[in-house]
N, C-alpha and C. Protein backbone atom coordinates (compact mmCIF):
# COMPACT_ATOMS: atom_id res chain seq x y z
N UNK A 1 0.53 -32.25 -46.70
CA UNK A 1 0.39 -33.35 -45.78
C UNK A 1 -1.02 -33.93 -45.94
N UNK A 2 -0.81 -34.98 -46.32
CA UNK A 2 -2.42 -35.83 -46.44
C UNK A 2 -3.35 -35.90 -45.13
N UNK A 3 -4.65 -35.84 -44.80
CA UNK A 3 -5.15 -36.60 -44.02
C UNK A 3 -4.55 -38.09 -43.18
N UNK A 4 -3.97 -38.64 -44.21
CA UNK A 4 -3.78 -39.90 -43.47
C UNK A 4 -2.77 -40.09 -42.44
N UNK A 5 -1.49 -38.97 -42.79
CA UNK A 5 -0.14 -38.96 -42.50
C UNK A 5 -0.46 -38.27 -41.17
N UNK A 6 -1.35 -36.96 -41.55
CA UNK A 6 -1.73 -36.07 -39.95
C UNK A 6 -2.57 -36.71 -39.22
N UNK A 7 -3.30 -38.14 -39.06
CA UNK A 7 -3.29 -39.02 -38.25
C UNK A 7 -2.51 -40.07 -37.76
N UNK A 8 -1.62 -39.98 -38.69
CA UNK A 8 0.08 -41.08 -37.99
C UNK A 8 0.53 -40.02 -37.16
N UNK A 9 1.26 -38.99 -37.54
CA UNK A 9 1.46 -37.90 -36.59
C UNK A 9 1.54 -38.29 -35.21
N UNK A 10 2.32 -38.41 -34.20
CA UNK A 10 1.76 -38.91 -32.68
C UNK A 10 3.06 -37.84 -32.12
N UNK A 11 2.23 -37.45 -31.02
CA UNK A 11 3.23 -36.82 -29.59
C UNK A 11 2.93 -37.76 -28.41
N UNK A 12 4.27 -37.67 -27.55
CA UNK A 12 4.05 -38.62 -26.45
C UNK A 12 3.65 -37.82 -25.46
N UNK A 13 2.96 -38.29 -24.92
CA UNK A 13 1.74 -37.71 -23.86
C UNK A 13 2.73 -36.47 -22.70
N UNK A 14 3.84 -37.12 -22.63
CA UNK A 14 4.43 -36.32 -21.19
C UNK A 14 4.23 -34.54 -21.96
N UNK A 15 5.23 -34.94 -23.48
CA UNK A 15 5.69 -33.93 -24.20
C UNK A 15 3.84 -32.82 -24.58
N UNK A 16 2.77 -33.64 -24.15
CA UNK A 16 1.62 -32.75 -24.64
C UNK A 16 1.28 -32.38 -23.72
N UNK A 17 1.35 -32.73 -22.43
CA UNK A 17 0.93 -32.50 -21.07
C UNK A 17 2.27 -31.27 -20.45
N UNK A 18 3.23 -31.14 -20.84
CA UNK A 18 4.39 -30.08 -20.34
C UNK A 18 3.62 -29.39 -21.05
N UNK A 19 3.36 -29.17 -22.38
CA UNK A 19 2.84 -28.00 -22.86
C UNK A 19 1.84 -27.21 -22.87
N UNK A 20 0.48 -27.93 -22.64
CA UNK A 20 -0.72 -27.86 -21.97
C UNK A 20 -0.91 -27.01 -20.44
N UNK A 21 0.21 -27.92 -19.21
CA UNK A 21 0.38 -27.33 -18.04
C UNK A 21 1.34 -26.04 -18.00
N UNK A 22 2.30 -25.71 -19.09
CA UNK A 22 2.55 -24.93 -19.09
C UNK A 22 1.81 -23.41 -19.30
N UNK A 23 1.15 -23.86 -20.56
CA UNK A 23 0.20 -22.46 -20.83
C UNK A 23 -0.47 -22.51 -19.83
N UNK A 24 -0.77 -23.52 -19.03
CA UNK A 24 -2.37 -22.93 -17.74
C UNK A 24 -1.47 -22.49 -16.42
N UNK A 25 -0.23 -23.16 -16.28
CA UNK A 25 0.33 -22.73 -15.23
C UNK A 25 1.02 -21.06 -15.34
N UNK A 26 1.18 -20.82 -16.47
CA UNK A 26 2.09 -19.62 -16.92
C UNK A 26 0.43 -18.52 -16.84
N UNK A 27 -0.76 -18.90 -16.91
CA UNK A 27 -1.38 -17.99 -17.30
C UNK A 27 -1.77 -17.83 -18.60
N UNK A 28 -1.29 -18.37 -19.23
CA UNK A 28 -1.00 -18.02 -20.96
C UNK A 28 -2.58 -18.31 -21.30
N UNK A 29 -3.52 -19.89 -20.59
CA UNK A 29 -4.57 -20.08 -21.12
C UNK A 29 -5.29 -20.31 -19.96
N UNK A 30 -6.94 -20.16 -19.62
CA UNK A 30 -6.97 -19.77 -18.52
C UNK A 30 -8.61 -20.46 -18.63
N UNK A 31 -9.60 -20.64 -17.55
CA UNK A 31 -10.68 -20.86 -17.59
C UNK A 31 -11.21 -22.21 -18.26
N UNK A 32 -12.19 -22.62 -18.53
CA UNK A 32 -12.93 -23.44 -19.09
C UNK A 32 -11.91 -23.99 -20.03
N UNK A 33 -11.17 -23.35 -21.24
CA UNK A 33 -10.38 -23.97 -22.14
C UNK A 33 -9.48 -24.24 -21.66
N UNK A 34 -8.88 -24.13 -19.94
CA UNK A 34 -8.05 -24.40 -19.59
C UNK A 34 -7.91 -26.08 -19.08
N UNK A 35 -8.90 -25.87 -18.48
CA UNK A 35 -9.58 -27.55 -18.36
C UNK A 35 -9.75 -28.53 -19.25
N UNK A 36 -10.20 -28.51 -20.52
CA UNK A 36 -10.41 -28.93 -22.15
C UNK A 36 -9.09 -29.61 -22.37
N UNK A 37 -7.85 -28.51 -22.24
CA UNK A 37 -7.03 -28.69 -22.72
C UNK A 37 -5.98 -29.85 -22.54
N UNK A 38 -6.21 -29.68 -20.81
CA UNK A 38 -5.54 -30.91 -20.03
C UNK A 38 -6.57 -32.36 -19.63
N UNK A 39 -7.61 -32.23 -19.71
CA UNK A 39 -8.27 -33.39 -19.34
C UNK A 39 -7.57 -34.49 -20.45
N UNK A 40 -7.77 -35.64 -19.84
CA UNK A 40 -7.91 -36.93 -20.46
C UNK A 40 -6.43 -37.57 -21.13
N UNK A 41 -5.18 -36.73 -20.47
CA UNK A 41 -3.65 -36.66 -21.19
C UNK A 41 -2.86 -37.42 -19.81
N UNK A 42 -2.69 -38.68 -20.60
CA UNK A 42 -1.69 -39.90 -19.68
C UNK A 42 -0.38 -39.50 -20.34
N UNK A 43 0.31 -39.07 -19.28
CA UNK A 43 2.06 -38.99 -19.58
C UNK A 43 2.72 -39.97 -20.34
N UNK A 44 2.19 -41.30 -20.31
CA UNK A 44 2.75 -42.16 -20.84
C UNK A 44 2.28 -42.91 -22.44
N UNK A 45 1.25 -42.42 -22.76
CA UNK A 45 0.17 -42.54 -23.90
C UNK A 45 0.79 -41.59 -24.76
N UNK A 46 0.38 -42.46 -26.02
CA UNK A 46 1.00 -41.07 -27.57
C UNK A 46 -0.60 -40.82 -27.78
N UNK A 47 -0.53 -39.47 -28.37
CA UNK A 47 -1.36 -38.68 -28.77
C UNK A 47 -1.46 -38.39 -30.52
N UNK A 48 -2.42 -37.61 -31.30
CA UNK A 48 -1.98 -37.27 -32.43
C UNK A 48 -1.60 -35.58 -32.38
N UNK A 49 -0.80 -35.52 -33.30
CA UNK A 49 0.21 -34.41 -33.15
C UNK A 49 -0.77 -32.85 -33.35
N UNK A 50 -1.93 -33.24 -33.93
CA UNK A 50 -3.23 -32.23 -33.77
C UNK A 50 -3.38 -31.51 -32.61
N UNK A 51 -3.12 -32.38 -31.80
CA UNK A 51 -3.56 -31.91 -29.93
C UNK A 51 -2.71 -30.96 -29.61
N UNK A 52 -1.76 -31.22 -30.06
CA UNK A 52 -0.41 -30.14 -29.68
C UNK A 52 -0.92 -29.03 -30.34
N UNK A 53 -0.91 -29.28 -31.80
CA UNK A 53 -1.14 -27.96 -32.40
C UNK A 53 -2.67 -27.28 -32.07
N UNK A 54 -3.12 -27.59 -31.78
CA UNK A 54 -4.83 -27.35 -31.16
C UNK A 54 -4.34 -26.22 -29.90
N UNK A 55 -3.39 -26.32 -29.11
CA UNK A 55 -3.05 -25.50 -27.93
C UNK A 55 -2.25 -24.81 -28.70
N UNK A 56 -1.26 -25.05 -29.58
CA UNK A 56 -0.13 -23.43 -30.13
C UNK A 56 -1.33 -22.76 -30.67
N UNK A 57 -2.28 -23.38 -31.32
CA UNK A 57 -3.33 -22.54 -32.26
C UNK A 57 -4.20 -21.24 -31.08
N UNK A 58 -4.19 -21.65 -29.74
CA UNK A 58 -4.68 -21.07 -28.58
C UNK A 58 -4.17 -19.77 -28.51
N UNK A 59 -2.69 -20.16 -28.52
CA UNK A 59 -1.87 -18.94 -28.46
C UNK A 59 -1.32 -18.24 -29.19
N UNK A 60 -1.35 -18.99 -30.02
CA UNK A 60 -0.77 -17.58 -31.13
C UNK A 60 -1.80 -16.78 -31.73
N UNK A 61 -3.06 -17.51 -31.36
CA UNK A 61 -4.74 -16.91 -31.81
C UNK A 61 -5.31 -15.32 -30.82
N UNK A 62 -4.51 -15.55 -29.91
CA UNK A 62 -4.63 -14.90 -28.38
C UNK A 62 -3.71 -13.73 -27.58
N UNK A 63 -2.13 -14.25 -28.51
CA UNK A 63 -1.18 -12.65 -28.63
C UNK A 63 -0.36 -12.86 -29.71
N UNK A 64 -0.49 -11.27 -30.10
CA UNK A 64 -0.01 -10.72 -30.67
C UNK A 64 1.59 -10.73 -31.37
N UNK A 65 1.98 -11.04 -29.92
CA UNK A 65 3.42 -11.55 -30.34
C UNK A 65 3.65 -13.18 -29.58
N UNK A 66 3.56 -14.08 -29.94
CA UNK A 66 3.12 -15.79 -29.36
C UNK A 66 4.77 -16.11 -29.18
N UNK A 67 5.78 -15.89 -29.96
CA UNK A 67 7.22 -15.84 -29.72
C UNK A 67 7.54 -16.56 -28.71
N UNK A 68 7.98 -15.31 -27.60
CA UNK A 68 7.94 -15.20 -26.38
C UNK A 68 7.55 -16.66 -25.41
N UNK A 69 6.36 -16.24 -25.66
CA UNK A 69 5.54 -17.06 -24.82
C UNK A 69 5.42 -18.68 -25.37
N UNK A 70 5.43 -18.78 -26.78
CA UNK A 70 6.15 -20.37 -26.92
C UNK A 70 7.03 -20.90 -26.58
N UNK A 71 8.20 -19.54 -26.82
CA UNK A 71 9.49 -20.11 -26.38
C UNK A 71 9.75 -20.77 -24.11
N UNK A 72 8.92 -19.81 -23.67
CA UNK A 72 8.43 -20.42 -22.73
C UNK A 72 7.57 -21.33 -22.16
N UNK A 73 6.93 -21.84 -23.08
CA UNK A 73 5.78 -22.66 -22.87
C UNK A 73 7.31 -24.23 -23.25
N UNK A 74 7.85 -23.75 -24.00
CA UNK A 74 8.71 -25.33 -24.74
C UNK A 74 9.58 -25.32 -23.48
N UNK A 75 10.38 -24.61 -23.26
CA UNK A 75 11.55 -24.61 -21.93
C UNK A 75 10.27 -25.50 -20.53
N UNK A 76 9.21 -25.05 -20.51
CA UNK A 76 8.61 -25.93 -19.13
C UNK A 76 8.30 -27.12 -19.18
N UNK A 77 7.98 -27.37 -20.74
CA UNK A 77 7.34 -28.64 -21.52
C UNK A 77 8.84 -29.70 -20.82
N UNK A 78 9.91 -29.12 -21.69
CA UNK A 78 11.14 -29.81 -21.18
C UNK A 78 11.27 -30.65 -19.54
N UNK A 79 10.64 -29.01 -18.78
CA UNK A 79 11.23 -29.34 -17.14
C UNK A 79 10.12 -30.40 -16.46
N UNK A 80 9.26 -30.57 -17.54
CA UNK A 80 7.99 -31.45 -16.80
C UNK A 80 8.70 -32.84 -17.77
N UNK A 81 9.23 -33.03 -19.36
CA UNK A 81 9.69 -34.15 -19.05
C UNK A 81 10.91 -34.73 -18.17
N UNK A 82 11.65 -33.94 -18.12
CA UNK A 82 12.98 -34.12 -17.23
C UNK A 82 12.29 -34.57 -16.02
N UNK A 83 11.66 -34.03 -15.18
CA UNK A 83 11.09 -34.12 -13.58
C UNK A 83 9.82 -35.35 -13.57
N UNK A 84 8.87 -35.41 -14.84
CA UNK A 84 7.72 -36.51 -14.73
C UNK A 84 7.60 -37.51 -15.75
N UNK A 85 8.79 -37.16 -16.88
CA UNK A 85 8.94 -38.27 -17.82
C UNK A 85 9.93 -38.98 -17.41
N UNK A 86 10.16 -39.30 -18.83
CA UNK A 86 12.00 -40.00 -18.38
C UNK A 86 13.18 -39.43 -18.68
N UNK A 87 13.15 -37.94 -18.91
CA UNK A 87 14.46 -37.11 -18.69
C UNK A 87 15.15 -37.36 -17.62
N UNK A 88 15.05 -37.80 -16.76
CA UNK A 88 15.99 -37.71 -15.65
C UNK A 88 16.83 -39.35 -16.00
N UNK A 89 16.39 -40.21 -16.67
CA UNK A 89 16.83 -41.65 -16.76
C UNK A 89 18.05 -41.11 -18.22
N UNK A 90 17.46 -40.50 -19.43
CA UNK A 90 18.11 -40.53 -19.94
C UNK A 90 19.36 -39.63 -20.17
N UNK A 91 19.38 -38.44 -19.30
CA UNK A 91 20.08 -37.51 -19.06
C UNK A 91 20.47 -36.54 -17.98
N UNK A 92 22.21 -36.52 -17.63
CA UNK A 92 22.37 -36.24 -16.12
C UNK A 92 22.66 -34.51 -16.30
N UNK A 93 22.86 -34.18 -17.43
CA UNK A 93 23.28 -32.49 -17.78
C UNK A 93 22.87 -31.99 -18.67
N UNK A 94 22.96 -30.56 -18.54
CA UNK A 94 22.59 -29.71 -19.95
C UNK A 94 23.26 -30.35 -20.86
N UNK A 95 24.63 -30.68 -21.03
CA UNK A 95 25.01 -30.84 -22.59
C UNK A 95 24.77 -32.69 -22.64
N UNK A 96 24.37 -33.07 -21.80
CA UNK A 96 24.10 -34.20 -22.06
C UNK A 96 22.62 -34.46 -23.41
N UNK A 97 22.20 -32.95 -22.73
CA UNK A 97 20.79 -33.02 -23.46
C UNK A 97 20.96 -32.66 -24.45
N UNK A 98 21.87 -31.69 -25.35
CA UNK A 98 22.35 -32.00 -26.76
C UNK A 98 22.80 -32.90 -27.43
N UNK A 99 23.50 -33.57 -26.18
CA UNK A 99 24.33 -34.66 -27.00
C UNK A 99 22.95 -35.92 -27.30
N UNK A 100 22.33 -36.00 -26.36
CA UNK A 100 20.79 -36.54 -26.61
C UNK A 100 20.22 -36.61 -27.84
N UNK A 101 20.56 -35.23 -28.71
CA UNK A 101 20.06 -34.20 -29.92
C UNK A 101 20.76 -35.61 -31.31
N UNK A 102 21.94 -36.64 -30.98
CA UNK A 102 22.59 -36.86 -32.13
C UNK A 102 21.51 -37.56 -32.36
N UNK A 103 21.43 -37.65 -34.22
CA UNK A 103 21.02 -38.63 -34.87
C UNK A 103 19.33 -38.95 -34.27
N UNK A 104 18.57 -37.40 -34.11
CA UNK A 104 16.94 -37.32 -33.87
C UNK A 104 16.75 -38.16 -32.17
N UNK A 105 17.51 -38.41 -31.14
CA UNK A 105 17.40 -39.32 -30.35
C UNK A 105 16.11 -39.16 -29.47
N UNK A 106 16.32 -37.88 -29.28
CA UNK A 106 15.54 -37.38 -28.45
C UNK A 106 14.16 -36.56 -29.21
N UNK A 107 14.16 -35.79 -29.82
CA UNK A 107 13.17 -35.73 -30.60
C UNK A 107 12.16 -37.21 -31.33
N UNK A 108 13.26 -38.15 -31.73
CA UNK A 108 12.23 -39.28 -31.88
C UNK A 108 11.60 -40.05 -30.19
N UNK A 109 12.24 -39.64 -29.50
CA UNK A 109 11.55 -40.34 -28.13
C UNK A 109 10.23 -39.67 -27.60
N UNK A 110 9.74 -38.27 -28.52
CA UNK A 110 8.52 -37.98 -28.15
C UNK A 110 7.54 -37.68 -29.31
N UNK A 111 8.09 -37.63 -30.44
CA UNK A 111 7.20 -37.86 -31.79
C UNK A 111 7.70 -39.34 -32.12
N UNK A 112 6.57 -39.42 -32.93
CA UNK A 112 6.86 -40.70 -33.96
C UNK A 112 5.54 -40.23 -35.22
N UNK A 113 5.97 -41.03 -36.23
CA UNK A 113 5.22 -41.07 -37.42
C UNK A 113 5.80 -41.78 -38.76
N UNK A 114 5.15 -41.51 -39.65
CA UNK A 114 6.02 -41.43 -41.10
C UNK A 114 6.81 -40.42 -41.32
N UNK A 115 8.12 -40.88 -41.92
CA UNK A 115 9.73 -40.39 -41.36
C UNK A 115 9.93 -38.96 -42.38
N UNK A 116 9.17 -38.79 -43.26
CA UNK A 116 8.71 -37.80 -44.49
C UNK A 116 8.12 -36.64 -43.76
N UNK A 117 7.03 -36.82 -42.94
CA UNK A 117 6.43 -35.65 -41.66
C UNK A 117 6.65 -35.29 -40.85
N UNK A 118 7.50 -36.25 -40.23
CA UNK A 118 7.96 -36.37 -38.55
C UNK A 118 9.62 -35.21 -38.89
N UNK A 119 10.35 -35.78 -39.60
CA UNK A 119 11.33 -34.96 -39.50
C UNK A 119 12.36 -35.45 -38.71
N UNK A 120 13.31 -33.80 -38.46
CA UNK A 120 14.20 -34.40 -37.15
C UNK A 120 14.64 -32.83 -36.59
N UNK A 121 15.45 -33.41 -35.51
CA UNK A 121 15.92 -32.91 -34.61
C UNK A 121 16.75 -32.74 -34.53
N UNK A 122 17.89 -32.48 -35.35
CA UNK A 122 19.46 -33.06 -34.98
C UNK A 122 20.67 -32.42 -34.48
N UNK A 123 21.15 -33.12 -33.57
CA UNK A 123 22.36 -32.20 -33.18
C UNK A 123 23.39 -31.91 -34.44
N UNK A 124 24.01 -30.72 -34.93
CA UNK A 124 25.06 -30.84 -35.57
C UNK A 124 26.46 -30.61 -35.42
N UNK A 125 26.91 -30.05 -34.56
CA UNK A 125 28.29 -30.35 -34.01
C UNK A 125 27.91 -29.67 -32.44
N UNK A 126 28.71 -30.16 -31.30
CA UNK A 126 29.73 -29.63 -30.03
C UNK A 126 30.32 -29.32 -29.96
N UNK A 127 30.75 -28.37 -29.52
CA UNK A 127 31.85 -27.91 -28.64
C UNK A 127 32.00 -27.40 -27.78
N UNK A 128 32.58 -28.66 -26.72
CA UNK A 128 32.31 -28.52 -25.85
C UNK A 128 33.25 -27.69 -24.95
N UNK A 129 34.63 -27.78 -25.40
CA UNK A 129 35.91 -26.49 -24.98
C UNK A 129 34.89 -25.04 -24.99
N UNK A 130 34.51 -24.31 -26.65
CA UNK A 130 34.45 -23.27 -26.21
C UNK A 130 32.71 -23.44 -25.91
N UNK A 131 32.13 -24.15 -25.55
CA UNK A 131 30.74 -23.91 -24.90
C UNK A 131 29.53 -23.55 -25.81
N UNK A 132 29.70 -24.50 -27.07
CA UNK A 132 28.41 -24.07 -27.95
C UNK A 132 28.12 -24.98 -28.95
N UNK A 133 27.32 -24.90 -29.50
CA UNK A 133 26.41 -26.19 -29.78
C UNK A 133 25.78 -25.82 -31.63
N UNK A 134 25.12 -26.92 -32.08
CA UNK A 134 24.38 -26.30 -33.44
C UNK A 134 23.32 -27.64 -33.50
N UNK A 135 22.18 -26.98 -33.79
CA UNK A 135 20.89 -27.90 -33.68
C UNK A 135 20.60 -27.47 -34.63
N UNK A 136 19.91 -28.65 -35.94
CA UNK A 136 19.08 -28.56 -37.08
C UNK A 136 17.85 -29.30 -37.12
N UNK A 137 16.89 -28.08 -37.61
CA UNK A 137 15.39 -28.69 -37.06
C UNK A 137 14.87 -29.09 -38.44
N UNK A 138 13.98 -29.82 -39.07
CA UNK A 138 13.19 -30.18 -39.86
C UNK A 138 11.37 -30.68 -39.70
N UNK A 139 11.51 -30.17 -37.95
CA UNK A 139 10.41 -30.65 -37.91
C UNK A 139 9.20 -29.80 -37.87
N UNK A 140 7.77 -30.23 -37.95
CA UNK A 140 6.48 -29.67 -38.09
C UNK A 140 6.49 -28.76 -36.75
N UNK A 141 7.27 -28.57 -35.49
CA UNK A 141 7.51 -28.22 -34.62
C UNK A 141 7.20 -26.29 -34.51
N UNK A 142 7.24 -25.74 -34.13
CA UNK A 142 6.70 -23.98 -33.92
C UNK A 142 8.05 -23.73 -33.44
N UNK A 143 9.25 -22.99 -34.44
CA UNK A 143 10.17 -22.85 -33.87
C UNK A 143 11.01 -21.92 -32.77
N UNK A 144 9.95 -20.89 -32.34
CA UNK A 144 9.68 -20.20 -31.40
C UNK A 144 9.57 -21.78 -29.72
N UNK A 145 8.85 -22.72 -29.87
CA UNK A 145 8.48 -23.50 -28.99
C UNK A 145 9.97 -24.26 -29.13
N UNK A 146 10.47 -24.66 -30.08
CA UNK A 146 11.58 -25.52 -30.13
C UNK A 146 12.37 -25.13 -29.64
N UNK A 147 13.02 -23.67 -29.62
CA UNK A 147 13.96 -22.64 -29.58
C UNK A 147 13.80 -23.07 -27.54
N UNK A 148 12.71 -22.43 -27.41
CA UNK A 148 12.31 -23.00 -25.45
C UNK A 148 12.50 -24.79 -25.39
N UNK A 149 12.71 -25.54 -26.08
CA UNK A 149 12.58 -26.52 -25.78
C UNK A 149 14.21 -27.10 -25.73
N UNK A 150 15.26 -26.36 -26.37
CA UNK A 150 16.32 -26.14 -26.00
C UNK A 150 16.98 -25.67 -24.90
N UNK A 151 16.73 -24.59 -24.59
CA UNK A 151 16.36 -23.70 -23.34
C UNK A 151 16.08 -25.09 -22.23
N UNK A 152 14.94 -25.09 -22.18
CA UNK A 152 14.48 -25.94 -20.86
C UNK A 152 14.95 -27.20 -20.71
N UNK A 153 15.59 -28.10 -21.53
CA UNK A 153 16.32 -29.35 -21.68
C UNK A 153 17.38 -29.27 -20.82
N UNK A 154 18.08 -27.75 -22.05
CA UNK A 154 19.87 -28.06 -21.03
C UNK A 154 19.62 -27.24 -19.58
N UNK A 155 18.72 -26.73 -19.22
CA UNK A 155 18.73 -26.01 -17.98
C UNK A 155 17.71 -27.07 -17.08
N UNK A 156 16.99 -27.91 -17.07
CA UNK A 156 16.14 -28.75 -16.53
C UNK A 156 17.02 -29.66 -15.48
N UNK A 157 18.07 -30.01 -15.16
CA UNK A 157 18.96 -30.92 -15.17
C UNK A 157 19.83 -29.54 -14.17
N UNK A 158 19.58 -28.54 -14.08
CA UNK A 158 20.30 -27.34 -13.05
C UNK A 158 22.12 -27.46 -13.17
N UNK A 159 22.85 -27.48 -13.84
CA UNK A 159 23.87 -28.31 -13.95
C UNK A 159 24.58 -26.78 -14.96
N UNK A 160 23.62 -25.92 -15.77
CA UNK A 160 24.21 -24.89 -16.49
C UNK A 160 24.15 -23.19 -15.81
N UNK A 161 25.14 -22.66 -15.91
CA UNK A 161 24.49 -20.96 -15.56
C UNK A 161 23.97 -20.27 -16.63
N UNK A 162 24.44 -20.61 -17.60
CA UNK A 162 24.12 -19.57 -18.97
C UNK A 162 23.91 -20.04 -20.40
N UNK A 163 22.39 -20.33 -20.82
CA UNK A 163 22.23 -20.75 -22.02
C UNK A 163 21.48 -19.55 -23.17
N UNK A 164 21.75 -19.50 -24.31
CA UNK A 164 21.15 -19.10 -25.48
C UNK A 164 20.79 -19.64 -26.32
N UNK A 165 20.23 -19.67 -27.20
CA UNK A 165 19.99 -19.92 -27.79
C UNK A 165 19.43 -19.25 -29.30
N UNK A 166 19.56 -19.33 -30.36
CA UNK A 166 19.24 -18.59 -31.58
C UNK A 166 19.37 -18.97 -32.85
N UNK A 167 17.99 -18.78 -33.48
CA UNK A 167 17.76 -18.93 -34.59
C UNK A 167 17.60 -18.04 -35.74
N UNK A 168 18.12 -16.54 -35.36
CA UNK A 168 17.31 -15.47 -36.31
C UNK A 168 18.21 -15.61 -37.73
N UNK A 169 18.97 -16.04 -37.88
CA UNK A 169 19.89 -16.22 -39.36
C UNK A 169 19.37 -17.21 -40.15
N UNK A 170 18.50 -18.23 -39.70
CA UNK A 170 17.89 -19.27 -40.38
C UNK A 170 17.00 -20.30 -39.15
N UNK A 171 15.86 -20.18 -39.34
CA UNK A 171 14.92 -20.29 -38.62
C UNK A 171 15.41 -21.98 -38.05
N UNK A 172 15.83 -22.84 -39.05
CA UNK A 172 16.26 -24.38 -38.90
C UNK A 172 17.09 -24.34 -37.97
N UNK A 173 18.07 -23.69 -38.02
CA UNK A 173 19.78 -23.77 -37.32
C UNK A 173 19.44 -23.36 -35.58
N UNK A 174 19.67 -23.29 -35.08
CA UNK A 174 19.98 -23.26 -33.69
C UNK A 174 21.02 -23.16 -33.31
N UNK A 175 21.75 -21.88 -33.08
CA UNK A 175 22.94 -21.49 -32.37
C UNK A 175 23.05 -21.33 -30.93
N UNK A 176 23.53 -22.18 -30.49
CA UNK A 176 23.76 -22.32 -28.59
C UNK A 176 24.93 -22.31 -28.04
N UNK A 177 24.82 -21.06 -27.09
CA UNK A 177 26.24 -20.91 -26.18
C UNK A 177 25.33 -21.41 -24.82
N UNK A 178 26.32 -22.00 -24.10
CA UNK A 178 26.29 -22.44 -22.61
C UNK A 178 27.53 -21.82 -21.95
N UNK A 179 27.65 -21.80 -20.53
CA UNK A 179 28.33 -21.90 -19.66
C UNK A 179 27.69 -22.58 -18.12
């Protein structure tokens, strides 16, 4: 990735600010860098995609096993856009929020860049009879954080009892049961 491209790079502010308030609200980051982290982040402003990675770099610098705790940091990122972005305009349910997933919809509504870096997001099939889903990732994304960012989408919206999610057969793929 050139210099030039990792300054096209952009996250939309809500999506850097869920993640930010997540690690300080969870504990995850705490004190002085906790402050750093969130100052100066308008929900509605794009960012460069550095900033984001500047806070995973926090945490995965900080434990041992960062997994976990991304995958939770992405599920809150979600519930802060659903509740202070515009998740709630563009989506009334969990599987609404996959179906969100077709053709990068939603993933392009909080990155943007050159289409070579940026990647995608994509839903790859529903089903919605027996309750499960397939997401293919391509993006610069921490797929531990993505994996929570699934998680917190279809559950943000309170509408599901039971989501999974899993990637251990191929880190890209995303296997999701709901009920």
């Amino acid at each position: 990735m050139t210099t030039r491209n990792k300054k096209e790079l952009k996250v939309f502010g809500a999506t850097l600010q869920g993640f930010a308030r997540a690690c300080i609200d969870l504990n995850i980051i705490v004190g002085p860098e906790a402050k750093k982290i969130v100052s100066n982040i308008e929900i509605n402003k794009w960012y460069p995609f550095k900033r984001l990675r500047d806070i995973e770099s926090i945490v995965i610098e900080n434990y041992k096993n960062a997994g976990p705790i991304l995958e939770k940091a992405g599920a809150e990122m979600m519930i802060t856009w659903f509740n202070f972005g515009p998740g709630k305009q563009i989506i009334k349910g969990g599987i609404d929020f996959l179906k969100f997933q077709t053709s990068s919809q939603g993933y392009s509504s909080v990155v943007k860049g050159p289409k070579d870096i940026v990647g995608a997001f994509e839903l790859v099939e529903i089903d919605e009879e027996n309750r499960k889903g397939l997401i293919h990732s391509t993006t610069p994304f921490n797929k531990d954080l993505e994996r929570g960012i699934i998680i917190g989408g279809m559950s943000a919206p309170g509408d599901l009892d039971y989501i999974d999610v899993n990637n251990d057969d191929d880190r890209r793929y995303f296997r999701i049961e709901f009920s």
